[in-house]
N, C-alpha and C. Protein backbone atom coordinates (compact mmCIF):
# COMPACT_ATOMS: atom_id res chain seq x y z
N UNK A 1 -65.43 5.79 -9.23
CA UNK A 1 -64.50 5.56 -8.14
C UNK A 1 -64.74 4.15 -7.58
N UNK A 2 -63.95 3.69 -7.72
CA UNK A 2 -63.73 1.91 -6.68
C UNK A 2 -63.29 2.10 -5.54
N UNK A 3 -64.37 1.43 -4.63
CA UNK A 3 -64.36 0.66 -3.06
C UNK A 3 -63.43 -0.28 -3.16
N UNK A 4 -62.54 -0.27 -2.37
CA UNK A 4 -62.04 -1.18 -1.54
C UNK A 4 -62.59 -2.13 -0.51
N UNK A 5 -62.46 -3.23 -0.62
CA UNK A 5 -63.19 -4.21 0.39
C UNK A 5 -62.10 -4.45 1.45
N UNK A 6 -62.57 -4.98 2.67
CA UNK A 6 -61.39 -5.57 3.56
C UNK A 6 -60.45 -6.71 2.99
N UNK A 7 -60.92 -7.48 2.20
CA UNK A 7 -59.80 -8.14 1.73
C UNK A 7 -58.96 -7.24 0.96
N UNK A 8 -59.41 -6.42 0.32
CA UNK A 8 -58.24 -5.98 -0.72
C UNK A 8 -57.22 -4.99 0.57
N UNK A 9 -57.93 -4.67 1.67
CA UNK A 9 -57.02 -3.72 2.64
C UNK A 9 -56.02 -4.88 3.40
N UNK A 10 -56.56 -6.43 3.43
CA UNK A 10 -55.71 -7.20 4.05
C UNK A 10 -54.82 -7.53 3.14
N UNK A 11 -55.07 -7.66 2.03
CA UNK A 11 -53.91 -7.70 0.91
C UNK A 11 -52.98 -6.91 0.61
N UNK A 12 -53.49 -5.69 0.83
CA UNK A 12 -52.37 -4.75 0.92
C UNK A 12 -51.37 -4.70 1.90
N UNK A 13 -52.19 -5.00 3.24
CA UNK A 13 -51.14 -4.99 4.43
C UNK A 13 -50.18 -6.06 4.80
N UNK A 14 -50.59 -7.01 4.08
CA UNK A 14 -50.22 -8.28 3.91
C UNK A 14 -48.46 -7.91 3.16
N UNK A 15 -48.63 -7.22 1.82
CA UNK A 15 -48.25 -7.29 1.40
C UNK A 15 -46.85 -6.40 1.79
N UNK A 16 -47.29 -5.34 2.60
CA UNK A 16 -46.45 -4.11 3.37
C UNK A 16 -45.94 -4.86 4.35
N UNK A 17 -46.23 -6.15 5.04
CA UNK A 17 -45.64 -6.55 6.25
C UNK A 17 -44.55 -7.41 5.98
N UNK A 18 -45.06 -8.12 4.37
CA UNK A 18 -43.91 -8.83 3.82
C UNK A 18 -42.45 -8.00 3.54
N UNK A 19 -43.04 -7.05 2.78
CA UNK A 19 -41.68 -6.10 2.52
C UNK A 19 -41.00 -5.75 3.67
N UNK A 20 -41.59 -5.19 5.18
CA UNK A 20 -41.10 -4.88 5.83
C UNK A 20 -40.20 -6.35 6.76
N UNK A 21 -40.57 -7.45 6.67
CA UNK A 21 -39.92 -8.55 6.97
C UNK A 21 -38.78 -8.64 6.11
N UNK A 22 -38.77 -9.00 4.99
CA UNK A 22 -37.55 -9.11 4.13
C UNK A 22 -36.93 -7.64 4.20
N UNK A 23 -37.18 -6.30 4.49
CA UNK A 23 -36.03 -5.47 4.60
C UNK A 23 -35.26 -5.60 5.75
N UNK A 24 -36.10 -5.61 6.81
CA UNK A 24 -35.31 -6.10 8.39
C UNK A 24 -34.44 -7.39 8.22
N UNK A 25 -34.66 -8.58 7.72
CA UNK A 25 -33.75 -9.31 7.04
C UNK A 25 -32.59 -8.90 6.62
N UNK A 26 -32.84 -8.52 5.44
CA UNK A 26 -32.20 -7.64 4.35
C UNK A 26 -30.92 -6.99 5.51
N UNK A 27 -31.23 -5.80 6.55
CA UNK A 27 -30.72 -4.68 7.17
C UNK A 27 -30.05 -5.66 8.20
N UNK A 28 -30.50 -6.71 8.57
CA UNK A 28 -29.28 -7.25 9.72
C UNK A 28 -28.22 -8.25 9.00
N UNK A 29 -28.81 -8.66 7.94
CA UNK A 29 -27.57 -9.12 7.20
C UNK A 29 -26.22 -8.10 6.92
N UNK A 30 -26.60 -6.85 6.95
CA UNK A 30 -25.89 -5.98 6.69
C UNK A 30 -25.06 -5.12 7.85
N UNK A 31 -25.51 -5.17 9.09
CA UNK A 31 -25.36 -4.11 10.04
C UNK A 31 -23.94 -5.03 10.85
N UNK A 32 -23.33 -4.26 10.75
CA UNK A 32 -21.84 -4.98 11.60
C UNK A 32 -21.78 -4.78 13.12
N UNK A 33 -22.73 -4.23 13.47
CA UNK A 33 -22.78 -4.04 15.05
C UNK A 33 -24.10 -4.95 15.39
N UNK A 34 -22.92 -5.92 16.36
CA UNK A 34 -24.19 -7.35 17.05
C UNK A 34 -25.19 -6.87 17.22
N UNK A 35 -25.32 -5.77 18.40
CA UNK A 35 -26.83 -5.41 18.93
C UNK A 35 -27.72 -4.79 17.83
N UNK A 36 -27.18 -4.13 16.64
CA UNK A 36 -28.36 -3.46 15.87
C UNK A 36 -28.70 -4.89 14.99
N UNK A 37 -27.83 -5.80 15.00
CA UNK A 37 -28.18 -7.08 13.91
C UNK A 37 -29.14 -7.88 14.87
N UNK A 38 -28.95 -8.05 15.91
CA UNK A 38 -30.03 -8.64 16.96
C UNK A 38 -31.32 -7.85 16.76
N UNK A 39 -31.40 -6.57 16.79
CA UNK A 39 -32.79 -5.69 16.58
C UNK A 39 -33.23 -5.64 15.61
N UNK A 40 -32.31 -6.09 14.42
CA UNK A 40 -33.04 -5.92 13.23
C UNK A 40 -33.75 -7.55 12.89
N UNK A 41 -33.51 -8.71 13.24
CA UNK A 41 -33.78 -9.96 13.50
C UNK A 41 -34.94 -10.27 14.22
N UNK A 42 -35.03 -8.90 15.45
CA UNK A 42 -36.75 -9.32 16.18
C UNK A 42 -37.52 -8.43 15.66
N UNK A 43 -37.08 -7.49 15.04
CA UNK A 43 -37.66 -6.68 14.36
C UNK A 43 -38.72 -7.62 13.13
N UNK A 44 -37.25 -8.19 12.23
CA UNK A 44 -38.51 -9.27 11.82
C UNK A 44 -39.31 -10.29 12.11
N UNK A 45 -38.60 -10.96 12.85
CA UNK A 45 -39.81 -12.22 13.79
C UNK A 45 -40.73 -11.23 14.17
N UNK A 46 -41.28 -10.36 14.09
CA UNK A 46 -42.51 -9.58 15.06
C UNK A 46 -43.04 -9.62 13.79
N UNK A 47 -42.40 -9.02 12.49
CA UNK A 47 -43.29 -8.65 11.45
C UNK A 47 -43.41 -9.88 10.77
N UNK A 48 -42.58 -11.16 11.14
CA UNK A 48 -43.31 -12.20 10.39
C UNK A 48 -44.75 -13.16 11.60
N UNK A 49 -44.69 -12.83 12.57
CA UNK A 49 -46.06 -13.23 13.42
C UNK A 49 -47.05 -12.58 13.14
N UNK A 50 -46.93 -11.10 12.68
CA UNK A 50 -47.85 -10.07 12.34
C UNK A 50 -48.25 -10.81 10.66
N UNK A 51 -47.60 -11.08 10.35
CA UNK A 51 -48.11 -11.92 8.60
C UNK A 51 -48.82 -13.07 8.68
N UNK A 52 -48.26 -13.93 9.59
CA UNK A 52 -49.09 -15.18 10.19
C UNK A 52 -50.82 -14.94 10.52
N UNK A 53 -50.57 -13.79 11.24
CA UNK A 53 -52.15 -13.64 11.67
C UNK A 53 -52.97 -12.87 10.50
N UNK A 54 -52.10 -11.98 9.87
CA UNK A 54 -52.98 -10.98 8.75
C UNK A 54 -53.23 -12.55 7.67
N UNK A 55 -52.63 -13.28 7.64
CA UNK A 55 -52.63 -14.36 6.23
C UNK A 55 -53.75 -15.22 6.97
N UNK A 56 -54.04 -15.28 8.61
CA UNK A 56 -55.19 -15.87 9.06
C UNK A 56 -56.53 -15.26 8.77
N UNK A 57 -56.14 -14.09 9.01
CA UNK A 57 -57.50 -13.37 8.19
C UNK A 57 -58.39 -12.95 7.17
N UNK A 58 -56.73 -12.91 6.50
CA UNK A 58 -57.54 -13.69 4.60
C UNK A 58 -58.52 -14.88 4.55
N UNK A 59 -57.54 -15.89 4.67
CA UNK A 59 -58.23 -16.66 4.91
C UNK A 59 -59.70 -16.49 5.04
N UNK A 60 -60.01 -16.20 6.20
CA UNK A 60 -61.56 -16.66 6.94
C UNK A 60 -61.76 -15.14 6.15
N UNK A 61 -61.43 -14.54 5.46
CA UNK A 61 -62.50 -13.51 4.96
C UNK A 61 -63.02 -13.73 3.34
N UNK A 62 -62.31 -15.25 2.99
CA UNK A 62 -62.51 -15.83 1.84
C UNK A 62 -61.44 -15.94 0.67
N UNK A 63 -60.21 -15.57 0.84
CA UNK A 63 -59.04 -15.34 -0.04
C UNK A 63 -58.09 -16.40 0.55
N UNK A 64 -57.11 -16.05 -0.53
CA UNK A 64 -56.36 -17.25 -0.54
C UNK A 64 -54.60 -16.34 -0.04
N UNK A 65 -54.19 -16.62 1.08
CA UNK A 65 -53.17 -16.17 1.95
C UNK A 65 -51.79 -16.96 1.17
């Protein structure tokens, strides 16, 4: 059985925050009602600040973000 290290858990989440940025993307390109296209837009700016900092933590945990 293989351990997981914290980088490989920041890589993963890394990788889940990306997807979830480009679907919120994705979903307000699509949504014809202003206010749900506005929510789906901060929806992603939140999950792309949340990538900013997880890709800071690669970083300093020795990986390459």
């Amino acid at each position: 059985m293989s351990a997981f290290t914290d980088l490989d858990m920041l890589y993963d989440y890394e990788k889940d925050i990306s997807t979830a940025a480009t679907g919120y993307m994705a979903l307000a390109t699509r949504a014809a009602d202003s206010d749900l296209r506005v929510r789906f837009l901060q929806l992603a700016t939140e999950a792309g600040k949340v990538h900013e900092k997880v890709s800071t933590m690669i970083e300093r945990a020795g990986g390459i973000a």
